[in-house]
C-alpha atoms as a PDB file:
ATOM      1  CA  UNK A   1     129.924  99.446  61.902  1.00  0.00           C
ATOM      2  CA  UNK A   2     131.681  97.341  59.014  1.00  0.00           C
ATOM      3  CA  UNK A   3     132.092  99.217  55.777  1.00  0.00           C
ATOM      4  CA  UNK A   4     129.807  97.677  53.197  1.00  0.00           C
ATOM      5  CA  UNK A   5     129.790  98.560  49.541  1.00  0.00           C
ATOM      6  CA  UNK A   6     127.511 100.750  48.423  1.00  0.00           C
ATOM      7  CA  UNK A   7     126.668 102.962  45.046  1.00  0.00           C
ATOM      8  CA  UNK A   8     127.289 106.824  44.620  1.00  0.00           C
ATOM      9  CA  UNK A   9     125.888 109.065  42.373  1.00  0.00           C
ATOM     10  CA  UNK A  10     127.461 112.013  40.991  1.00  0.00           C
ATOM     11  CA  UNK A  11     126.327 115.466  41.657  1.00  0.00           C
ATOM     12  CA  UNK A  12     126.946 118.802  40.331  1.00  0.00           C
ATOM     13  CA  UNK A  13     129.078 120.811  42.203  1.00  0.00           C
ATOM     14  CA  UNK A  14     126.874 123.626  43.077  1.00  0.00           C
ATOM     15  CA  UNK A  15     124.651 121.241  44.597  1.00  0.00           C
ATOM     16  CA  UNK A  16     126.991 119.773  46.581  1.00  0.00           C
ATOM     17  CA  UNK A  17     127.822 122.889  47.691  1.00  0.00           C
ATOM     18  CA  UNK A  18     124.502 123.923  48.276  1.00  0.00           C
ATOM     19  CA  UNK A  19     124.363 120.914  50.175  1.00  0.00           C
ATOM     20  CA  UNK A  20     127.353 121.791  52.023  1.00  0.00           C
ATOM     21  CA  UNK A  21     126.106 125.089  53.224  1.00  0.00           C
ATOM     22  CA  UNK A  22     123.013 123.702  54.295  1.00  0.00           C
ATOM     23  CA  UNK A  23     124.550 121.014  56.652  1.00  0.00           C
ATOM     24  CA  UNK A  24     126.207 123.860  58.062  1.00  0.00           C
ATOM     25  CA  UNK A  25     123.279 126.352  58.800  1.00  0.00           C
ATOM     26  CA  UNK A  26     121.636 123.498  60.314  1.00  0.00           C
ATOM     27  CA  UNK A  27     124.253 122.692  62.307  1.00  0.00           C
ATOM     28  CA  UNK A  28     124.872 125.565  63.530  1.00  0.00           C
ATOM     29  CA  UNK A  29     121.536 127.272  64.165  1.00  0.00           C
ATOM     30  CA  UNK A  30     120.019 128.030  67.155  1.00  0.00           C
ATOM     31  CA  UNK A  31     116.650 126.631  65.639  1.00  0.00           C
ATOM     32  CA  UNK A  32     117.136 124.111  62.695  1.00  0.00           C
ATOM     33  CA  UNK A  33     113.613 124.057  62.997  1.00  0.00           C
ATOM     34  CA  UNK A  34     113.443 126.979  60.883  1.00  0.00           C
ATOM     35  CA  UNK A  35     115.394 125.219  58.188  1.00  0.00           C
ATOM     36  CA  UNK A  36     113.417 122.131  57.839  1.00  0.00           C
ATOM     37  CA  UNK A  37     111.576 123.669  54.703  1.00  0.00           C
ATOM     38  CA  UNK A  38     114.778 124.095  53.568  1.00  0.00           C
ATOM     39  CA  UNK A  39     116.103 120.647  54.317  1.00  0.00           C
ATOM     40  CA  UNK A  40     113.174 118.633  53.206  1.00  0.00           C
ATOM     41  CA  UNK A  41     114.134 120.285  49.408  1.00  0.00           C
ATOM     42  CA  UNK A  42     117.911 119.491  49.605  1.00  0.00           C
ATOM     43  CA  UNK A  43     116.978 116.120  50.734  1.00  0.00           C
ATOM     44  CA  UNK A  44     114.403 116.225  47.506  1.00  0.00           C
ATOM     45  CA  UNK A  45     117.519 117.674  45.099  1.00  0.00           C
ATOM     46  CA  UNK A  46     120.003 114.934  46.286  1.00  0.00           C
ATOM     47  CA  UNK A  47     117.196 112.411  45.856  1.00  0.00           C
ATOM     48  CA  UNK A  48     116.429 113.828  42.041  1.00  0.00           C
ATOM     49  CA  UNK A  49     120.083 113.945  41.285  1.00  0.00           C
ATOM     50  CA  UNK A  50     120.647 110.345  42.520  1.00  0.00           C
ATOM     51  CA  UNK A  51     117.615 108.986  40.651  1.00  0.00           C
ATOM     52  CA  UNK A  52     118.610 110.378  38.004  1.00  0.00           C
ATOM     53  CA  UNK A  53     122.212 108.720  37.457  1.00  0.00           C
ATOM     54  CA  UNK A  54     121.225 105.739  38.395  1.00  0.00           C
ATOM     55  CA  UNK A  55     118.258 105.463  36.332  1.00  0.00           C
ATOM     56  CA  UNK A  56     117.464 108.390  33.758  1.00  0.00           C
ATOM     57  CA  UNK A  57     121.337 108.824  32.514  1.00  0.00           C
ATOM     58  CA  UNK A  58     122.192 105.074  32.028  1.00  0.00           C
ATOM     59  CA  UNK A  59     119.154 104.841  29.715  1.00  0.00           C
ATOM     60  CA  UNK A  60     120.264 107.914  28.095  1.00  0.00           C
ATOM     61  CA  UNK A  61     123.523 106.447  27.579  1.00  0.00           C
ATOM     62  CA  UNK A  62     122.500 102.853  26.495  1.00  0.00           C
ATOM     63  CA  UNK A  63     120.613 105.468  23.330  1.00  0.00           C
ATOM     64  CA  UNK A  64     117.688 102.923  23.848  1.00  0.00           C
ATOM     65  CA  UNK A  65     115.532 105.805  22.605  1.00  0.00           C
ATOM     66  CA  UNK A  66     113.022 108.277  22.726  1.00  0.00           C
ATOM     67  CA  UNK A  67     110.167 105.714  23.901  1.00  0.00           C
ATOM     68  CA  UNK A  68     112.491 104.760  26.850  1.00  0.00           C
ATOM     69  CA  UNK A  69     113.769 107.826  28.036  1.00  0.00           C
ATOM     70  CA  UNK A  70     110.215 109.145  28.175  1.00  0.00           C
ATOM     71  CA  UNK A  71     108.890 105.845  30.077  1.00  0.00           C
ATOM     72  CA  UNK A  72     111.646 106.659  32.644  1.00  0.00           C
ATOM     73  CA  UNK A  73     111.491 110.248  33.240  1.00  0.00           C
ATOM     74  CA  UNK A  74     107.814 110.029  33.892  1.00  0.00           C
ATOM     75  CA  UNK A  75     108.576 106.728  35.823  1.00  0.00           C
ATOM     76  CA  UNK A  76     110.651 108.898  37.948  1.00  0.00           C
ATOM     77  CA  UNK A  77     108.796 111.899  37.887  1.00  0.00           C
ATOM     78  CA  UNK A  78     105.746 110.121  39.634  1.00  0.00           C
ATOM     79  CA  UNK A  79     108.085 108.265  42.031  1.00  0.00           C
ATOM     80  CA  UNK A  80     110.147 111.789  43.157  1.00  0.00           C
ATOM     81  CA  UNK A  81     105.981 113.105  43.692  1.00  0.00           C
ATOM     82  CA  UNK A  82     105.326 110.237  45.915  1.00  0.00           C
ATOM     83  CA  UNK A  83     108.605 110.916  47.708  1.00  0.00           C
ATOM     84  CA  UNK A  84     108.577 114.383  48.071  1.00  0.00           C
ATOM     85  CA  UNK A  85     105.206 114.306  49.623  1.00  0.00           C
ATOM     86  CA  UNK A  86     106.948 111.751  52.542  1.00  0.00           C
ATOM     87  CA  UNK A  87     110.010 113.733  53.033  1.00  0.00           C
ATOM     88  CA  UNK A  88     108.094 117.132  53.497  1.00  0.00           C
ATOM     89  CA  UNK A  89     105.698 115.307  56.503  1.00  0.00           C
ATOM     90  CA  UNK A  90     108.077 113.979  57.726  1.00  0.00           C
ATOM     91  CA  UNK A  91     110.688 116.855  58.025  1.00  0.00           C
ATOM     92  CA  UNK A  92     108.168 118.940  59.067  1.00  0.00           C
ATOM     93  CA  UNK A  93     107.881 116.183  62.462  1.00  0.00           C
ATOM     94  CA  UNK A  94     111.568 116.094  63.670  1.00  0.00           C
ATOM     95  CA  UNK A  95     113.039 118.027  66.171  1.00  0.00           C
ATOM     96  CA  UNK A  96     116.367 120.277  66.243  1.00  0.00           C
ATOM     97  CA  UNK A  97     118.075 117.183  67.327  1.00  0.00           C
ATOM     98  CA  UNK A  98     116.846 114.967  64.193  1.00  0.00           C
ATOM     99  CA  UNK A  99     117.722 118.183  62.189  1.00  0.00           C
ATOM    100  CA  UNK A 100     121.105 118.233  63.345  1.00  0.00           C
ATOM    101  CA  UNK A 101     121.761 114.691  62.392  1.00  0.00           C
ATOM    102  CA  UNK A 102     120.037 114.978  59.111  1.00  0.00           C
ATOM    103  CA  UNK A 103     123.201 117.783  58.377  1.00  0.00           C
ATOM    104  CA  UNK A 104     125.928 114.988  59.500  1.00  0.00           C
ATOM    105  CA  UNK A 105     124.055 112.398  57.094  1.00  0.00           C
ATOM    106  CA  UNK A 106     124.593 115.264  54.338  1.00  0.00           C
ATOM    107  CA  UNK A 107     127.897 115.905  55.423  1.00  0.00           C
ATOM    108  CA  UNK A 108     128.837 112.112  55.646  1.00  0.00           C
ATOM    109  CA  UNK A 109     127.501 111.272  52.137  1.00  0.00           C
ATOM    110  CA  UNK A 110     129.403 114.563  50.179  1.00  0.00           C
ATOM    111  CA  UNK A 111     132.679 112.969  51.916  1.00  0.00           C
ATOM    112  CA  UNK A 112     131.841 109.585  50.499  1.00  0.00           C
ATOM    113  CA  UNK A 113     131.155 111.123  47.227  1.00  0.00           C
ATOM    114  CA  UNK A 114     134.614 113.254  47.236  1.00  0.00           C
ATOM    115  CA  UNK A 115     136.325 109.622  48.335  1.00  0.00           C
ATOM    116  CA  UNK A 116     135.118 107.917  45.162  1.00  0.00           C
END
């Protein structure tokens, strides 16, 4: 597959390293079954934190104001709602397999964002 560009967000370290840990358990267990609670709310954090720099801190930064900082954040408080209720179903559906490949996609996007 050809390398296309593509936009990273910053996250906090202890996510990342939540994140981390996470990718591992799941690779590693004998069910990642168990884990897809688990996973369907690290997939919800990385989703928040990405949202958020891309949207909610450039408006911050831009000091467009109260009015629009408020417009976003509830903007993207009703869009992570919407989400999250997707990513829990459909978690909750995939198999160890899926699970396992959900930890590589974790894995493959905290080694993009250390290559930034």
């Amino acid at each position: 597959m050809d390398a296309r560009p593509h936009l990273i967000a910053e996250i906090e370290p202890e996510l990342a390293r939540a994140a981390r840990d996470l990718a591992r358990r799941l690779r590693t267990a004998e069910r990642p079954r168990e884990l897809r609670r688990e996973g369907a709310e690290m997939v919800l954090r990385l989703t928040e934190a990405g949202m958020a720099a891309y949207f909610l801190r450039p408006v911050e930064a831009l000091r467009l104001g109260v009015v629009a900082s408020g417009t976003v954040s509830v903007g993207l408080k009703s869009a992570q709602a919407g989400i999250g209720l997707f990513v829990r179903r459909l978690v909750d559906g995939l198999s160890d397999e899926q699970l396992r490949k959900v930890a590589s996609a974790i894995e493959q996007l905290l080694v993009d964002l250390e290559t930034e």
